[in-house]
N, C-alpha and C. Protein backbone atom coordinates (compact mmCIF):
# COMPACT_ATOMS: atom_id res chain seq x y z
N UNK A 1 -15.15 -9.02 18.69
CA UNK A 1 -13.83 -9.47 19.10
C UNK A 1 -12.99 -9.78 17.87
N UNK A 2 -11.40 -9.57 17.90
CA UNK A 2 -10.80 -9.47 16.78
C UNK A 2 -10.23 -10.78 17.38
N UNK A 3 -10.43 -12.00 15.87
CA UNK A 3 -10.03 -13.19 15.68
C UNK A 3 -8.30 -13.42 15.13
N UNK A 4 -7.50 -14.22 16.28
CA UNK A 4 -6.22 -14.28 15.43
C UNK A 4 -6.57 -15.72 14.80
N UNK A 5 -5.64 -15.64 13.80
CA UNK A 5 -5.34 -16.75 12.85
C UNK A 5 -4.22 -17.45 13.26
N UNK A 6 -3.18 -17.02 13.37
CA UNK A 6 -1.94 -17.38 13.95
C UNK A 6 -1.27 -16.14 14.63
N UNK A 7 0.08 -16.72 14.94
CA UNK A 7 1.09 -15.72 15.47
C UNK A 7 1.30 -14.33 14.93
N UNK A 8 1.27 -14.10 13.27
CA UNK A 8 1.28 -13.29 12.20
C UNK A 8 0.04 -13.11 12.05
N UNK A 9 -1.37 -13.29 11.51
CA UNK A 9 -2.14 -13.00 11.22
C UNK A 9 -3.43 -12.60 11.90
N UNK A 10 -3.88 -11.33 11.81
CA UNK A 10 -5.66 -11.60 12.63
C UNK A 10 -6.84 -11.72 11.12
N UNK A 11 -7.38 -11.73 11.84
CA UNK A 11 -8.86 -11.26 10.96
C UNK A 11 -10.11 -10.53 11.95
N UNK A 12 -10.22 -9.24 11.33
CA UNK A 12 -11.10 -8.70 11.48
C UNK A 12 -12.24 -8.72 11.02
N UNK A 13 -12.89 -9.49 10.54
CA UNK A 13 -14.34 -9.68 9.75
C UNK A 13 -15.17 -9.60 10.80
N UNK A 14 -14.90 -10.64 12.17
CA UNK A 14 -15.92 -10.66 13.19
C UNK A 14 -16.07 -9.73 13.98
N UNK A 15 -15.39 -8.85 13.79
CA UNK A 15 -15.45 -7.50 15.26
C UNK A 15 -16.28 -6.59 14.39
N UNK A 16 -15.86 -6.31 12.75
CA UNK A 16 -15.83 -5.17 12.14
C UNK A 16 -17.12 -5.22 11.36
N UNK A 17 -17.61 -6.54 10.60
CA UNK A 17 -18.20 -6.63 9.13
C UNK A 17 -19.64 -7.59 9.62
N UNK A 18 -18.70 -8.30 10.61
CA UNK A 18 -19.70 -9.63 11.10
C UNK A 18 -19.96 -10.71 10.41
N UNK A 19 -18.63 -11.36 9.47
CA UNK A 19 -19.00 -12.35 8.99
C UNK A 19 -18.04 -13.01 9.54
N UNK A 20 -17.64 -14.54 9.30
CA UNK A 20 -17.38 -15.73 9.66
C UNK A 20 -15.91 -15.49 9.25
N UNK A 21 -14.96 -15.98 9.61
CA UNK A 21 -13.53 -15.97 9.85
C UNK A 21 -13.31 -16.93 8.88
N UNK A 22 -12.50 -17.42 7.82
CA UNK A 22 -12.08 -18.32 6.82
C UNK A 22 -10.75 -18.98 7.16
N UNK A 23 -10.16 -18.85 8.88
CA UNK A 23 -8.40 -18.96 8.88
C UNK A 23 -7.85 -18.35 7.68
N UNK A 24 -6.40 -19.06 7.66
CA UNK A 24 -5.30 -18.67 6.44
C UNK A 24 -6.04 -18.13 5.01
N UNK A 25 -7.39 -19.16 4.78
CA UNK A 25 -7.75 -18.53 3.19
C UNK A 25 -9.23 -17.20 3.46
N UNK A 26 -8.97 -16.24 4.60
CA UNK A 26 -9.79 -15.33 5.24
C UNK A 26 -9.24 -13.98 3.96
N UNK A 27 -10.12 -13.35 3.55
CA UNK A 27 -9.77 -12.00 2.68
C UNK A 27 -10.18 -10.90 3.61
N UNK A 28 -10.69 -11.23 4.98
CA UNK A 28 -10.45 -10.13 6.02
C UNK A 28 -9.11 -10.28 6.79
N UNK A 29 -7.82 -10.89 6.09
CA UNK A 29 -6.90 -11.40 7.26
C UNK A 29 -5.76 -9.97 6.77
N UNK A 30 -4.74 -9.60 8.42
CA UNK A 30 -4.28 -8.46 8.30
C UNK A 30 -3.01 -9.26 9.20
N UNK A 31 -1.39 -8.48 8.73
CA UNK A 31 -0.57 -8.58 9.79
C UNK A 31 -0.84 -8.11 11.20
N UNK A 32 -0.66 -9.36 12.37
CA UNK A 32 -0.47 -8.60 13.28
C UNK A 32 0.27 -7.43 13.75
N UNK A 33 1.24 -7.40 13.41
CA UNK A 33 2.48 -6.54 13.74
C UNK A 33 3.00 -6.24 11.98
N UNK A 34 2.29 -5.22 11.37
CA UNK A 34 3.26 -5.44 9.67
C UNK A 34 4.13 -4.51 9.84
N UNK A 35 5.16 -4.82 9.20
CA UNK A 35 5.98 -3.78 8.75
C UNK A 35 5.65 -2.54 8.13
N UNK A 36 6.42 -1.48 7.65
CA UNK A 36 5.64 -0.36 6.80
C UNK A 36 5.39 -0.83 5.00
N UNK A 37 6.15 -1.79 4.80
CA UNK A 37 5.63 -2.37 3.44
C UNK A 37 4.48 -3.11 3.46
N UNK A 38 4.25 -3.92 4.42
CA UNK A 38 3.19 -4.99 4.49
C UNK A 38 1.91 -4.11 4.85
N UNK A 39 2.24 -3.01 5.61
CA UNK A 39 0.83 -1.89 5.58
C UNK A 39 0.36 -1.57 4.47
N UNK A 40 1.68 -1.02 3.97
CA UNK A 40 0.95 -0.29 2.72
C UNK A 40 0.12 -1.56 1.24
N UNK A 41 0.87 -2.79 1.30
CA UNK A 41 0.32 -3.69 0.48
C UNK A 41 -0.86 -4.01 1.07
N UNK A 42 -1.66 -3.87 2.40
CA UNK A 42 -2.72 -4.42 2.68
C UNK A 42 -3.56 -3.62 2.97
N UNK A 43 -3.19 -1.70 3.34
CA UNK A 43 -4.27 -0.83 3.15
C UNK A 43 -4.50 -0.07 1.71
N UNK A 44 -3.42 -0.18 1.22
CA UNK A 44 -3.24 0.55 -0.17
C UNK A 44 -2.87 2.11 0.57
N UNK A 45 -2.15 2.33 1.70
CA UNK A 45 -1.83 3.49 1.57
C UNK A 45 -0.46 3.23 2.66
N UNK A 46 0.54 4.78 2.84
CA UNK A 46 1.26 4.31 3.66
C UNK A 46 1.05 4.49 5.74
N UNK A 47 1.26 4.14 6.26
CA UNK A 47 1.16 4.55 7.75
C UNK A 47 1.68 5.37 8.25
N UNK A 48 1.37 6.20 8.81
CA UNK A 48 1.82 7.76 9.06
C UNK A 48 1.85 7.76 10.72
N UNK A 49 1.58 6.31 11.55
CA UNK A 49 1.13 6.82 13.07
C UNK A 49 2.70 6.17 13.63
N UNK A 50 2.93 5.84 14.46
CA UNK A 50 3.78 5.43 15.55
C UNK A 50 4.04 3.72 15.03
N UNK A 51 5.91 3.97 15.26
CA UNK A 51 6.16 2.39 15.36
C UNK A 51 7.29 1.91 15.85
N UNK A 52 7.44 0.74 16.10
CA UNK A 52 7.99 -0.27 16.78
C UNK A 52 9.11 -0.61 16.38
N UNK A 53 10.06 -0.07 16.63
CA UNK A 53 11.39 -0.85 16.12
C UNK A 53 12.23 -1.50 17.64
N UNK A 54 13.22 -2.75 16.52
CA UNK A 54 14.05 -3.44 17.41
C UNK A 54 14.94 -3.45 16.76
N UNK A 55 16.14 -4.01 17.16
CA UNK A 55 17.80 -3.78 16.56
C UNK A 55 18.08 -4.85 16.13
N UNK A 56 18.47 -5.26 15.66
CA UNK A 56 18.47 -6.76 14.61
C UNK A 56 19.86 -7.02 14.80
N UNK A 57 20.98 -6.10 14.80
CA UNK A 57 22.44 -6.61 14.96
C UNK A 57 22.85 -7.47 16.42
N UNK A 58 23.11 -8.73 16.13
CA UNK A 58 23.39 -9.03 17.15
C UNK A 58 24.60 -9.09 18.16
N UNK A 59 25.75 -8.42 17.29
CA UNK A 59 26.56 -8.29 17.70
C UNK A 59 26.89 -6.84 18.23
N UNK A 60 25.65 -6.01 18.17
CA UNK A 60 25.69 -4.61 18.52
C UNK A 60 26.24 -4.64 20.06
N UNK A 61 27.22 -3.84 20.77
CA UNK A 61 27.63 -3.64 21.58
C UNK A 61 27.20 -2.01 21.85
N UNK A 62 26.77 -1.34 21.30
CA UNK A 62 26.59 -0.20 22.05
C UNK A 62 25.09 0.13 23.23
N UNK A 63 25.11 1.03 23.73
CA UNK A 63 23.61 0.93 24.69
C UNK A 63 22.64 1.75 23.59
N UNK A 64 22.61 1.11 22.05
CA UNK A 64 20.97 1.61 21.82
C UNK A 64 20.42 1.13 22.14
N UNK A 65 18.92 2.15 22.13
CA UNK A 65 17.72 2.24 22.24
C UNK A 65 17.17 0.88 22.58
N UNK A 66 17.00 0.63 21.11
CA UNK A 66 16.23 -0.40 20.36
C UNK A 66 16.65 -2.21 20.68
N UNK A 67 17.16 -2.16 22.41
CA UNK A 67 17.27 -3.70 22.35
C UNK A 67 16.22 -4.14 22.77
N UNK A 68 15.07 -3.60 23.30
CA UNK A 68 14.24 -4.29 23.13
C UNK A 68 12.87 -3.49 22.55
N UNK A 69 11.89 -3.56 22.32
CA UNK A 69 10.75 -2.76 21.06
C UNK A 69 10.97 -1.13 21.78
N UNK A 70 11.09 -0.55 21.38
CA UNK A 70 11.30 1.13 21.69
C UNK A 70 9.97 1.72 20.43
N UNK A 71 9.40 2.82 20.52
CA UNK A 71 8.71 3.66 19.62
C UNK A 71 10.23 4.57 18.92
N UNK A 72 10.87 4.90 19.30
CA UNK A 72 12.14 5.42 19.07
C UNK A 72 12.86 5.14 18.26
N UNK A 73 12.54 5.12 17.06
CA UNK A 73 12.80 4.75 15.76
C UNK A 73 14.38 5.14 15.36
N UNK A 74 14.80 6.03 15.93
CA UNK A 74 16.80 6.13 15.88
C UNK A 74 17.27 5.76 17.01
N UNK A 75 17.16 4.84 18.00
CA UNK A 75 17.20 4.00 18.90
C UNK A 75 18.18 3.79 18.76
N UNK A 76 18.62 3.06 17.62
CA UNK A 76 19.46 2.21 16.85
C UNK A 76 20.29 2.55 15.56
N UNK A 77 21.43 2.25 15.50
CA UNK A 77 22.40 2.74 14.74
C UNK A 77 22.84 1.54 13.18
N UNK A 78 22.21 0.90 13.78
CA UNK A 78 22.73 -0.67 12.69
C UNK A 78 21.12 -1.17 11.71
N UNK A 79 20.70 -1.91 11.89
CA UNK A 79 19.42 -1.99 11.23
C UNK A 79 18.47 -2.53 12.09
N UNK A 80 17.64 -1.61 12.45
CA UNK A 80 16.15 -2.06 13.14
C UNK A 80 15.35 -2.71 12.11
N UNK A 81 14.80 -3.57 12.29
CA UNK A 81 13.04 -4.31 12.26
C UNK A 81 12.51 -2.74 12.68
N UNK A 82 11.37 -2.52 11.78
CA UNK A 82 10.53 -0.89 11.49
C UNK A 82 8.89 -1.84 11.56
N UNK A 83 8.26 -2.18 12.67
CA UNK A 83 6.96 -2.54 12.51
C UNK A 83 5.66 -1.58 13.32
N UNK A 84 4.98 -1.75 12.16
CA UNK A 84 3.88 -0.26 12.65
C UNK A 84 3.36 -0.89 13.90
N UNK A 85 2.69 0.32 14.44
CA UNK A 85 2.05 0.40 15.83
C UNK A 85 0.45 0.31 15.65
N UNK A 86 -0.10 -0.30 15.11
CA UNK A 86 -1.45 0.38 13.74
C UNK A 86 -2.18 -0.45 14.88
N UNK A 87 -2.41 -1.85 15.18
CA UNK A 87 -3.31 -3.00 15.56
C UNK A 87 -3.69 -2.68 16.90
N UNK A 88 -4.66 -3.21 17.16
CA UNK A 88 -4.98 -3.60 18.66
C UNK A 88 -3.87 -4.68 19.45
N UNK A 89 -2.95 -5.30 18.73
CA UNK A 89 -2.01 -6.05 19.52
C UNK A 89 -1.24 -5.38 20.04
N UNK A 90 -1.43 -4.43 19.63
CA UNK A 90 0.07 -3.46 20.46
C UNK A 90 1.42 -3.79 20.02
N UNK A 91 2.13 -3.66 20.40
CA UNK A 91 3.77 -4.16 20.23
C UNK A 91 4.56 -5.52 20.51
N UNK A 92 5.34 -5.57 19.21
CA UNK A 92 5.27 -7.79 18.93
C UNK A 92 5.76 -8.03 20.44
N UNK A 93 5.59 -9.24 20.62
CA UNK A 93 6.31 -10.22 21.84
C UNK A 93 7.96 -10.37 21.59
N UNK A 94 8.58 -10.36 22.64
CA UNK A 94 10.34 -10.73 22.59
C UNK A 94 10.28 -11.80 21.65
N UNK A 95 11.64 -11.65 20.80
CA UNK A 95 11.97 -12.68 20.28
C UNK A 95 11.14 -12.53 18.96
N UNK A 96 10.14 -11.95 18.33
CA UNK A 96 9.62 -11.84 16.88
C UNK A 96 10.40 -11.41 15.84
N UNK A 97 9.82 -11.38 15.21
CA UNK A 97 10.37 -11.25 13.42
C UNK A 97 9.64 -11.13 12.29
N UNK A 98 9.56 -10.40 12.00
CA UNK A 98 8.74 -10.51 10.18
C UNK A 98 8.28 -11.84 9.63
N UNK A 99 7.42 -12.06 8.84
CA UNK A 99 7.68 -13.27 7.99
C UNK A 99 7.87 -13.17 6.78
């Protein structure tokens, strides 16, 4: 079973390796939901599969895509939040954000 840490973080040690979970100071700990930078700083490579964007303008008035998580990455015309699809969590909860 894959252990969360918090809202942002899991650790996979216990599903994958089988050792003991450390919380926050865990060196098996991974974004739940990372962005495509936070992938690549934590696999050492970049993510090439499916992802999650949302529309960040809040004053956007048009009917994109992206008001709420779409795979549909031009959804949106203003600036989406770009977070990979990589985890077993699937796609963030309403209302998330990067950290």
């Amino acid at each position: 079973m894959i252990e969360g840490i918090d809202d942002d973080l899991y650790c996979f040690a216990n599903a994958f390796i089988k050792e003991n979970c450390e919380g926050e100071d865990c060196i098996h700990k991974h974004h739940k939901y990372p962005t495509l930078d936070q992938y690549k700083e934590e696999y050492g490579e970049g993510w090439k599969g499916a992802v999650y964007c949302h529309c960040t303008c809040s004053e956007c008035t048009t009917e994109c895509d992206a008001k709420g998580w779409t795979t549909n990455e031009y959804g949106c015309l203003h600036n989406p939040i770009i977070v990979c699809a990589c985890t077993p969590f699937g796609k963030p909860p309403s209302g998330w954000r990067p950290k």
